[in-house]
Protein backbone atom coordinates (compact mmCIF):
# COMPACT_ATOMS: atom_id res chain seq x y z
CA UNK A 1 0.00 0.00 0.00
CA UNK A 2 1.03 3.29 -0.84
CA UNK A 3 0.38 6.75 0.57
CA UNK A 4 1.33 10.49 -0.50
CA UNK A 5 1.50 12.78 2.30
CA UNK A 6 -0.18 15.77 2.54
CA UNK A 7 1.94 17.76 4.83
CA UNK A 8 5.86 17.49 5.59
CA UNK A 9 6.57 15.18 7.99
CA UNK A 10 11.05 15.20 7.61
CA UNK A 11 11.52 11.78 6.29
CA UNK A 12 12.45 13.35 2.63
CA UNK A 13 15.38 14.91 3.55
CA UNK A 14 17.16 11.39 4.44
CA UNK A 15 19.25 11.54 1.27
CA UNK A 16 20.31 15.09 2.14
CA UNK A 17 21.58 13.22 5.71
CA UNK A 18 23.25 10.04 3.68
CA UNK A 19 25.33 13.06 1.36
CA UNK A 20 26.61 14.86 4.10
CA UNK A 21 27.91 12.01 6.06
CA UNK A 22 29.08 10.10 2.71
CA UNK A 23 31.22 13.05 2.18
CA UNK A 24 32.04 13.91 5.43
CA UNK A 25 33.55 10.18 5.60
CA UNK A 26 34.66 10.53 2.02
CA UNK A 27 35.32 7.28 -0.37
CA UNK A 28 37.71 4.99 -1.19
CA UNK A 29 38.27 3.18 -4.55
CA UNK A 30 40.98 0.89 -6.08
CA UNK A 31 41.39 0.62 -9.89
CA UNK A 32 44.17 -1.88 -11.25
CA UNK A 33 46.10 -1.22 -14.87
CA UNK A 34 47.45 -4.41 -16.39
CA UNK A 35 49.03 -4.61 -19.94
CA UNK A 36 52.35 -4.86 -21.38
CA UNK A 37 54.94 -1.74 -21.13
CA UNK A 38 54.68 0.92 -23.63
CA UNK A 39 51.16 0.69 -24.24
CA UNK A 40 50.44 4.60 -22.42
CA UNK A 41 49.34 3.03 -18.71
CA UNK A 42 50.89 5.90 -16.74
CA UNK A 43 50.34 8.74 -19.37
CA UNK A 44 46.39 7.67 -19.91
CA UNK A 45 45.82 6.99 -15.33
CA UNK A 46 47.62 10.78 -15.39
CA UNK A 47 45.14 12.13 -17.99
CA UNK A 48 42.48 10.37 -16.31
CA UNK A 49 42.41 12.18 -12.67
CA UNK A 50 44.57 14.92 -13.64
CA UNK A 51 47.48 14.59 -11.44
CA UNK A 52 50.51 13.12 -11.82
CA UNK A 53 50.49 9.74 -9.61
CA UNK A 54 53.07 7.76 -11.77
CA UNK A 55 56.28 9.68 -11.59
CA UNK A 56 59.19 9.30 -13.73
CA UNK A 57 62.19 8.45 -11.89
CA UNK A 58 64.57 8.75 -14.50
CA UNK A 59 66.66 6.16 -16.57
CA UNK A 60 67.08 2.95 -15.75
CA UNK A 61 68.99 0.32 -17.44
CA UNK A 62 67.31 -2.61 -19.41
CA UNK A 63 67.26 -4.93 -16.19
CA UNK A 64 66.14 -2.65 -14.09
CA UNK A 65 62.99 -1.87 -16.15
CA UNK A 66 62.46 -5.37 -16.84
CA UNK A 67 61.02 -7.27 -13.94
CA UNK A 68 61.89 -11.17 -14.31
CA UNK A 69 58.53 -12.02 -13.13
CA UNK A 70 55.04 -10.10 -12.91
CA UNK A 71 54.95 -8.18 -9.62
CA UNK A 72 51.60 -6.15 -8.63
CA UNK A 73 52.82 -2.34 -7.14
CA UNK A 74 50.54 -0.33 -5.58
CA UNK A 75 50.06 3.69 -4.27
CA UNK A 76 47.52 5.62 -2.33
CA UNK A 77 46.81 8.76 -3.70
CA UNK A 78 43.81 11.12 -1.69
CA UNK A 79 41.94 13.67 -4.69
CA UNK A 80 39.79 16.24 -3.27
CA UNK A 81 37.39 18.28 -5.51
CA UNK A 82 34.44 19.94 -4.81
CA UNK A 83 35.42 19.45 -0.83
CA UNK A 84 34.79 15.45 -1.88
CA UNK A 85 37.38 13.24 -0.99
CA UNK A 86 38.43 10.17 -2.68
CA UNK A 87 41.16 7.85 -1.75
CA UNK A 88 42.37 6.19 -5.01
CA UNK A 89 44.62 2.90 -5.08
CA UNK A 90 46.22 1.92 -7.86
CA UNK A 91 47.69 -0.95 -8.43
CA UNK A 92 50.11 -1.37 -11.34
CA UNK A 93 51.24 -5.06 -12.78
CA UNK A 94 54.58 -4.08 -14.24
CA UNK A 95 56.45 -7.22 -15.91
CA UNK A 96 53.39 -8.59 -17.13
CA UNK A 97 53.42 -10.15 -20.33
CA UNK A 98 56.92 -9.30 -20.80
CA UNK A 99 58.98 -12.65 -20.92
CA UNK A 100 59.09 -15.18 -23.32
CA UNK A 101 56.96 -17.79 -21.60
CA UNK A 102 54.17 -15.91 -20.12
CA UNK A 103 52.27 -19.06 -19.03
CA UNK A 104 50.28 -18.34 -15.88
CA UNK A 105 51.84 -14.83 -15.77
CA UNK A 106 47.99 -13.97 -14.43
CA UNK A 107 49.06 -15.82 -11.21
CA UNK A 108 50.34 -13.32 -8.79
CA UNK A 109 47.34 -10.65 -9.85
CA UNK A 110 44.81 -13.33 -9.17
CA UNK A 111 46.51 -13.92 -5.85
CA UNK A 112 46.48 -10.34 -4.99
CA UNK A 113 42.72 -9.72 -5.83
CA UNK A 114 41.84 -13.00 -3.75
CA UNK A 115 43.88 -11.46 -0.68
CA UNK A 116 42.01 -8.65 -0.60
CA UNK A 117 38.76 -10.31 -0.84
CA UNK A 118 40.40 -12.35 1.87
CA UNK A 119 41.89 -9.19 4.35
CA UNK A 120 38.34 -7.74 3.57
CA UNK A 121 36.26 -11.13 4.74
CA UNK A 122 38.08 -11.11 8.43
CA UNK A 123 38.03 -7.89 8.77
CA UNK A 124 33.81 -8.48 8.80
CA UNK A 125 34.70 -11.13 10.98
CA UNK A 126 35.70 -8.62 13.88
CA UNK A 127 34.48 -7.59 16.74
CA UNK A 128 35.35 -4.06 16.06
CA UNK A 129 34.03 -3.51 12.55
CA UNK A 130 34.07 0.18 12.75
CA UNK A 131 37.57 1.14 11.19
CA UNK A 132 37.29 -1.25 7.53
CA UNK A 133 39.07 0.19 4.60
CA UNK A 134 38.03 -1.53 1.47
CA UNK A 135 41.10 -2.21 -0.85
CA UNK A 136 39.06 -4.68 -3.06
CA UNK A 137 40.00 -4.52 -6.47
CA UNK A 138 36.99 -2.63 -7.99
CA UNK A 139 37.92 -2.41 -11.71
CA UNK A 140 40.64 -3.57 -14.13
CA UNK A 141 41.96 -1.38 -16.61
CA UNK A 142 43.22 -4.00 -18.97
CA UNK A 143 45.32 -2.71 -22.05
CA UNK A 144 44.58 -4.41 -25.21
CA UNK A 145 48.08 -3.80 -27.84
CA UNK A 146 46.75 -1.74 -31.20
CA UNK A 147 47.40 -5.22 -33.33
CA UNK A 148 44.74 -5.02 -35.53
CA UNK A 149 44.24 -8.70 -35.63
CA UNK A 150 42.03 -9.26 -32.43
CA UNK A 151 42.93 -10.53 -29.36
CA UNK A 152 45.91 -12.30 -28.50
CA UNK A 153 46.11 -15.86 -26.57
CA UNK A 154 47.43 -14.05 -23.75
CA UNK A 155 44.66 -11.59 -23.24
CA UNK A 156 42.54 -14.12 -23.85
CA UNK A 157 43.95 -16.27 -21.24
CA UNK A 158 44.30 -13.48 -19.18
CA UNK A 159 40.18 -12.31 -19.17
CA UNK A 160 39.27 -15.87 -18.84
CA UNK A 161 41.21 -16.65 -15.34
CA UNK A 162 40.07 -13.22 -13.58
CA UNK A 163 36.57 -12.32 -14.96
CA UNK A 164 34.64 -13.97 -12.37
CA UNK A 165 36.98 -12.14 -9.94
CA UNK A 166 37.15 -8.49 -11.43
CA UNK A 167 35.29 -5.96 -13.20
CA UNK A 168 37.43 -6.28 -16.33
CA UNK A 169 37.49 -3.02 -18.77
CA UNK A 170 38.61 -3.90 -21.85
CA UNK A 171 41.34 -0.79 -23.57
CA UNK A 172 42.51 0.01 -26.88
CA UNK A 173 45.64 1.54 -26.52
CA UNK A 174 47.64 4.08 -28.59
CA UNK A 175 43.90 4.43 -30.87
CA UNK A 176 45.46 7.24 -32.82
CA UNK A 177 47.36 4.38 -34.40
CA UNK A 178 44.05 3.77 -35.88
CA UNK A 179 41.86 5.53 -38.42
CA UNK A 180 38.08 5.82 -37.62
CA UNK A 181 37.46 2.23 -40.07
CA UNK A 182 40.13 0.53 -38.60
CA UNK A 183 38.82 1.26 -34.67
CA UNK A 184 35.50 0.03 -35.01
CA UNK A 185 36.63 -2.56 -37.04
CA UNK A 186 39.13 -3.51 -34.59
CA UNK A 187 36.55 -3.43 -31.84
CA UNK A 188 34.21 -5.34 -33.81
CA UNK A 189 36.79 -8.19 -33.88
CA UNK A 190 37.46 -7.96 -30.05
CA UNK A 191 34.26 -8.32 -28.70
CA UNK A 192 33.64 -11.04 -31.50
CA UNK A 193 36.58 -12.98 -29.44
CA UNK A 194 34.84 -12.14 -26.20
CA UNK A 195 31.75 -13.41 -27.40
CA UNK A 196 33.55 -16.51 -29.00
CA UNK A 197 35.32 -17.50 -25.84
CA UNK A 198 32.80 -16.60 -22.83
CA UNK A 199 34.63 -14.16 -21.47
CA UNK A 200 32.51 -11.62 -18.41
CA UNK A 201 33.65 -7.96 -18.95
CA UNK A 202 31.79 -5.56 -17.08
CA UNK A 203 28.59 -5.23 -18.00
CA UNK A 204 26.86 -1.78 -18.09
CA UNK A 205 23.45 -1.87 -15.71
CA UNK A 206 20.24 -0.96 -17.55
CA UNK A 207 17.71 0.75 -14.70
CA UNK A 208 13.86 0.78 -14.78
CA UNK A 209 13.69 4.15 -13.89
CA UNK A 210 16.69 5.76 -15.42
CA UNK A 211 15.46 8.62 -17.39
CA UNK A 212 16.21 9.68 -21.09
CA UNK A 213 19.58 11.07 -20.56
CA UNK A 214 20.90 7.87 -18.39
CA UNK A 215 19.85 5.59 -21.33
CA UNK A 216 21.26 7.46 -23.88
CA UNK A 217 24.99 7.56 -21.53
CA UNK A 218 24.14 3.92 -21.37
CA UNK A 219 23.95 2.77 -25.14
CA UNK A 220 26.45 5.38 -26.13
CA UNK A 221 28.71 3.38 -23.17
CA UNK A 222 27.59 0.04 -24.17
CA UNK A 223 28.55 1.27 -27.97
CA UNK A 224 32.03 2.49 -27.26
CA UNK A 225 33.28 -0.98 -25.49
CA UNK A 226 35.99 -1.88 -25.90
CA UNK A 227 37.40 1.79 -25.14
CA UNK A 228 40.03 3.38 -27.74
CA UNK A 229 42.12 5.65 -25.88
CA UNK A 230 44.47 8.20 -26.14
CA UNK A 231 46.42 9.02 -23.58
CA UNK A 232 48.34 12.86 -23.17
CA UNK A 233 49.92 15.15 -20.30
CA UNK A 234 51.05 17.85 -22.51
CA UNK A 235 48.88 20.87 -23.59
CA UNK A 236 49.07 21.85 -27.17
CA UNK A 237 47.39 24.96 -29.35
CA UNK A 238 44.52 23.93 -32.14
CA UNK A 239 43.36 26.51 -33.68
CA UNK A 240 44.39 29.05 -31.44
CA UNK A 241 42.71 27.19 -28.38
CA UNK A 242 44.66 25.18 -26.14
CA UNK A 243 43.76 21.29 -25.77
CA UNK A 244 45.31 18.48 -23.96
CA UNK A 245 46.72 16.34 -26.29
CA UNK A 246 49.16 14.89 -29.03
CA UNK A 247 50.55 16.93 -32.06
CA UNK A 248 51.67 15.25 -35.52
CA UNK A 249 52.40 16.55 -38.75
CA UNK A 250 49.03 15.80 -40.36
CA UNK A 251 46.77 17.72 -37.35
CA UNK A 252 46.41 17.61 -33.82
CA UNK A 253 45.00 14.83 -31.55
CA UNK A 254 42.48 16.31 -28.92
CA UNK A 255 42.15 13.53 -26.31
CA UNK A 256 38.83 15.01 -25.15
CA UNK A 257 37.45 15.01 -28.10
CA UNK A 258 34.79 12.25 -28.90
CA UNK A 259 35.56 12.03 -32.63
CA UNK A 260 38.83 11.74 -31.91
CA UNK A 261 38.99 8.83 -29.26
CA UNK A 262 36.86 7.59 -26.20
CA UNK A 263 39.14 9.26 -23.50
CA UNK A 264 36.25 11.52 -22.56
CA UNK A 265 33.67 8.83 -22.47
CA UNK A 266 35.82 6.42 -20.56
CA UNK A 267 36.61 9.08 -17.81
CA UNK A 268 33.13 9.93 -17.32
CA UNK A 269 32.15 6.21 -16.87
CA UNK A 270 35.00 5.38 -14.23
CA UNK A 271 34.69 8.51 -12.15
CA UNK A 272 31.39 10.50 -12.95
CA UNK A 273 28.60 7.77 -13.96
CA UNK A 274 29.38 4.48 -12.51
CA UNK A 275 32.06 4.37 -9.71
CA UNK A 276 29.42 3.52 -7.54
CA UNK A 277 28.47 0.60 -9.40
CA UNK A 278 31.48 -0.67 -10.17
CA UNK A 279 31.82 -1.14 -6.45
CA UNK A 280 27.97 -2.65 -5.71
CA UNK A 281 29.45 -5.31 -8.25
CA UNK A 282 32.47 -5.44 -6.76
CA UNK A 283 30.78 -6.59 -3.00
CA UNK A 284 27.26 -7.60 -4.01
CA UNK A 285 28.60 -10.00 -6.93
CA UNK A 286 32.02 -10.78 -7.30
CA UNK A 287 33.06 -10.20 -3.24
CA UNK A 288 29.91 -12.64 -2.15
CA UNK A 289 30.84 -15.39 -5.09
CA UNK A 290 34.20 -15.40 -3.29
CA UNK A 291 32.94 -15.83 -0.15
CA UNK A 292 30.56 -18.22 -0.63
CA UNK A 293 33.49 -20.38 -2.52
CA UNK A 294 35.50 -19.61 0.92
CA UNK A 295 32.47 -20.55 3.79
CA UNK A 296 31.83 -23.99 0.65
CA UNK A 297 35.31 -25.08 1.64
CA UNK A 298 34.88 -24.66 5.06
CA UNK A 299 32.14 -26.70 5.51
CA UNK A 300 32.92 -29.17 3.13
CA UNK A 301 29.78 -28.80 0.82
CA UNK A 302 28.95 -27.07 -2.86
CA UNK A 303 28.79 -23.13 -3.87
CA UNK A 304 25.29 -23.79 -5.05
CA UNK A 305 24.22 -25.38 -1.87
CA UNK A 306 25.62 -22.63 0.16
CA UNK A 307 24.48 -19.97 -1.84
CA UNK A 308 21.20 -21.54 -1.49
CA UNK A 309 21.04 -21.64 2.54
CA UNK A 310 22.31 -18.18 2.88
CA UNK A 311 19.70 -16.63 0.00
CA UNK A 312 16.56 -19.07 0.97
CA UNK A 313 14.04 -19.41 3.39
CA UNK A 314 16.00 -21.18 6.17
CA UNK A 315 18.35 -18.62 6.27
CA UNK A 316 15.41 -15.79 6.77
CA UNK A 317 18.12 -12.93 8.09
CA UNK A 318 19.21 -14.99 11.06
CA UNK A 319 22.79 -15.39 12.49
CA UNK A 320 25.16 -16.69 9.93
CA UNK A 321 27.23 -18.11 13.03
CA UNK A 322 24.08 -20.35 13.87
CA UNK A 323 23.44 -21.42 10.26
CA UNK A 324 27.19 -22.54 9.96
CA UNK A 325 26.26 -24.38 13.31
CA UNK A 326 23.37 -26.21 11.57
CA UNK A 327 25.69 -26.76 8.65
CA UNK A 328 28.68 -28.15 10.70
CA UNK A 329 25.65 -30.56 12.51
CA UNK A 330 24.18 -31.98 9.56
CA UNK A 331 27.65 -32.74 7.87
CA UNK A 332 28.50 -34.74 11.08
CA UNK A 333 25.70 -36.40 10.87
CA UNK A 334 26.62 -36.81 7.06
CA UNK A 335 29.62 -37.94 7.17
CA UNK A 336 28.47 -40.65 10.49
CA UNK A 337 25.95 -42.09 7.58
CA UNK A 338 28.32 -42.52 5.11
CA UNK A 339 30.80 -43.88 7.70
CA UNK A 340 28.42 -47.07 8.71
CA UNK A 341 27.48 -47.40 4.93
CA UNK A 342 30.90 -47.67 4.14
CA UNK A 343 31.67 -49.98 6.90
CA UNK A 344 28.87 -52.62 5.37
CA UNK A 345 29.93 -52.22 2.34
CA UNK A 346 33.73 -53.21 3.27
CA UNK A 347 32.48 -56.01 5.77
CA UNK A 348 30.28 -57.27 2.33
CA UNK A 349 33.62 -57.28 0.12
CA UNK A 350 35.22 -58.71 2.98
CA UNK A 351 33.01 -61.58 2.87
CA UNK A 352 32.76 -62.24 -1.14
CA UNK A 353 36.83 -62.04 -0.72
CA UNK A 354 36.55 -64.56 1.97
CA UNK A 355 34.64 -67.00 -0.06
CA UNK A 356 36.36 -66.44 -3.21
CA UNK A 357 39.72 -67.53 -0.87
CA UNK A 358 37.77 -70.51 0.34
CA UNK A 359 37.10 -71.35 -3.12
CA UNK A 360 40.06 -70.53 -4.81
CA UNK A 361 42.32 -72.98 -1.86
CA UNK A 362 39.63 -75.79 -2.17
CA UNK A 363 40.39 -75.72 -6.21
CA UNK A 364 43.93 -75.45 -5.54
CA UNK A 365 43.68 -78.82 -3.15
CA UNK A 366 41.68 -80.30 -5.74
CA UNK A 367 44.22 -79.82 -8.18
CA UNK A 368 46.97 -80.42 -6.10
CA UNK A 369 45.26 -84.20 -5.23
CA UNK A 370 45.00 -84.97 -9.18
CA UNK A 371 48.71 -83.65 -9.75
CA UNK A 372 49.36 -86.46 -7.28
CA UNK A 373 47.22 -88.77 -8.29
CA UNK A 374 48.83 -88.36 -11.41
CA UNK A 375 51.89 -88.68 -10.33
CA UNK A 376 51.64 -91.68 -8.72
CA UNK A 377 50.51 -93.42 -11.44
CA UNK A 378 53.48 -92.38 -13.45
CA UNK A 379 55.38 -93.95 -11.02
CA UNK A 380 53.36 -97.12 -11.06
CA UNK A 381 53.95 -97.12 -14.73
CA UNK A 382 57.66 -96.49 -14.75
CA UNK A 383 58.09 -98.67 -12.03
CA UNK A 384 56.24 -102.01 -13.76
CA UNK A 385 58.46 -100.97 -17.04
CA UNK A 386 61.24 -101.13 -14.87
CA UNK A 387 60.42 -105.19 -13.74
CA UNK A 388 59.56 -105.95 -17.22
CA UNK A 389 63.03 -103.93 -18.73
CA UNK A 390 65.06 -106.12 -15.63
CA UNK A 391 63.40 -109.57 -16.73
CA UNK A 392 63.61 -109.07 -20.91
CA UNK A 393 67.56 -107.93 -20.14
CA UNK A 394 67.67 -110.99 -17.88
CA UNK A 395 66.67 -113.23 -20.22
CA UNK A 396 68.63 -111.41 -23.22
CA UNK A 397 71.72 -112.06 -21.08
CA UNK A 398 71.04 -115.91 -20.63
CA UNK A 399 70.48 -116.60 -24.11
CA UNK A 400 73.55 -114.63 -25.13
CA UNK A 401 75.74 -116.62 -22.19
CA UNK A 402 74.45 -120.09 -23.74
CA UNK A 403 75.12 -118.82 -27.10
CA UNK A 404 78.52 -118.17 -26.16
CA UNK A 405 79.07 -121.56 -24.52
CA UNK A 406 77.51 -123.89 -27.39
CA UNK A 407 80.03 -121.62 -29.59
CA UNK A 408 83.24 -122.72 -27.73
CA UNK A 409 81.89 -126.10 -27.34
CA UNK A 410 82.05 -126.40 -31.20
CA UNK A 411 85.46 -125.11 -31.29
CA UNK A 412 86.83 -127.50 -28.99
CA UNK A 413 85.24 -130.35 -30.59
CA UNK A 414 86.95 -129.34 -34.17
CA UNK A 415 90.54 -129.31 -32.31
CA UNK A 416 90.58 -132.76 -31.65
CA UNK A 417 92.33 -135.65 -33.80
């Protein structure tokens, strides 16, 4: 039921009440850059707030510029305008994608982005919540080389092992490499490879009530991903007005122009349309996914089936600490189940093992009785072929000893006058 009052009662000015104390407490946000070197990080993060948070600090040789693996470096900066505050983090992945073999190069920016999640989750877990910075990762700047031929396996690789972790922004870099044909073609083959290999960039929000204007900064957002940007510190003349940007022989490159590159439209996405939801993804999405995974491993059981006790009816805004309890009970109880199933099933194999033994030393007697049966009867055999060998040599002999006799008798008889 709804009801318009007719008088004031106060209750309207509550977001007047939740400004002033958001900007009395000011607000905190952490953007990472990751791409290879020379691709204008520094120079576009500098053009982007204004100030000058990447310093040079001079020359360094070839091995000092080169990190041997990829190393995640980051700075607090505090902007004020307007008397708001903003504490900005950035965290820079120099190295990356610089060695030869770049396999699982990704790993130590996935392990930073998971120990934040991490320092964030027991910091909830306190007593004293009061005093919680949040360094989550809230958006990933990730610089995509001018090729012209699409994504590379790396990027690819890249998007695919930290999408379900970050709010990925996909970057053209160096676009004035580019002419207008060549951009949105190029584009056109990027998010064709996004498409092709399920990759999760962020995703621009479409509201109910968002009004003319918001839907138009919407589709013209939604239009200019991925964003080709050009990145300048220097101030240069154009026709007698000065414009940040880059100067060539054939014209002059205004940065803040929208013809000219989507510097302008990527600034006022990150920092004047949709910081804010950038982080509501950030801890509403991607920070509860991790948890859930981390409570899942806890207690032994499956994201979905977590996610469905903490979001269903059983869970009905109650104390996590009790559900966990309830969770912890019925695993026991579980794992006691599967314990006395498993014990009748081994005492059942036990058994058909038994009798298969049984079996298996019965044969083996049965055999082992014919072997000798066998073998006894050889012997009988040899044994009477023996005796009958012994009395046919016997006899043999005899004849041959009378042969021999009647033969000498003969020869005697012959000698005599």
């Amino acid at each position: 039921m709804e009801k318009i009052l007719s008088g004031y009662v106060g209750f309207a000015n509550l977001p007047n009440q939740v400004h002033r104390k958001a900007v009395k407490k000011g607000f905190e946000f952490s953007l990472m850059v990751v791409g290879a070197s020379g691709l204008g990080k520094s120079t576009l993060i500098n053009s982007l707030f204004l100030t000058d948070l990447y310093v040079d600090n001079g020359y360094h040789s070839p091995n000092q510029r080169l990190p041997k693996t990829t190393t995640t470096q980051c700075s607090a900066v505090h902007i004020i305008e307007g008397g708001v505050r903003l504490q900005l983090t950035l965290v820079d992945t120099p190295g990356f994608g610089e060695l030869v073999d770049n396999t699982e190069c990704w790993d130590p920016i996935l392990k930073y982005i998971d120990s934040r999640y991490e320092e964030f989750l027991t910091s909830e877990s306190r007593v004293n919540r009061q005093n919680n910075p949040d360094l989550r990762v809230h958006a990933c700047l990730y610089f995509i080389a001018p090729n012209g031929h699409g994504l590379k396996q790396l990027d690819i690789d890249f998007m695919k092992q930290l999408h379900k972790k970050v709010n990925i922004v996909p970057i053209i870099a160096k676009a004035d490499t580019f002419s207008p044909e060549e951009c949105r073609a190029f584009k056109h083959k990027i998010l064709q490879d996004i498409n092709q290999h399920g990759i999760e960039i962020y995703n621009f929000p479409d509201y109910d009530f968002e009004d003319e204007e918001d839907a138009r900064t919407n589709k013209k957002l939604k239009e200019s991903i991925p964003f080709a940007v050009i990145g300048s510190n220097t101030v240069v003349e154009q026709n007698g007005k000065k414009v940040r940007g880059r100067s060539y022989p054939w014209g002059v490159v205004d940065i803040e122009n929208d013809e000219h590159c989507d510097f302008n439209t990527l600034r006022n996405m990150l920092v004047r349309t949709h910081m804010q939801d950038l982080k509501d993804v950030t801890n509403n999405i991607l920070y509860e996914r991790y948890r859930i995974q981390k409570l899942s491993k806890m207690l032994n059981i499956s994201d979905n089936q977590l996610s469905s006790r903490f979001t269903g009816e059983d869970f009905n805004g109650g104390n996590p600490m009790e559900l966990l309890e309830r969770e912890r009970l019925d695993q026991e109880d579980k794992l006691s189940k599967m314990e006395e199933q498993m014990e009748s099933v081994f005492q059942e194999k036990v058994r058909e093992k038994l009798m298969k033994h049984r079996e298996f030393q019965a044969d083996l007697q049965r055999r082992k009785e014919a072997m000798m049966e066998a073998q006894e009867k050889e012997r009988q055999e040899l044994a009477e072929r023996r005796r009958r060998y012994d009395e046919d040599r016997k006899v043999f002999e005899d004849e041959k000893l009378r042969s021999m006799i009647g033969t000498k008798s003969k020869k005697d008889t012959k000698k005599k006058p």
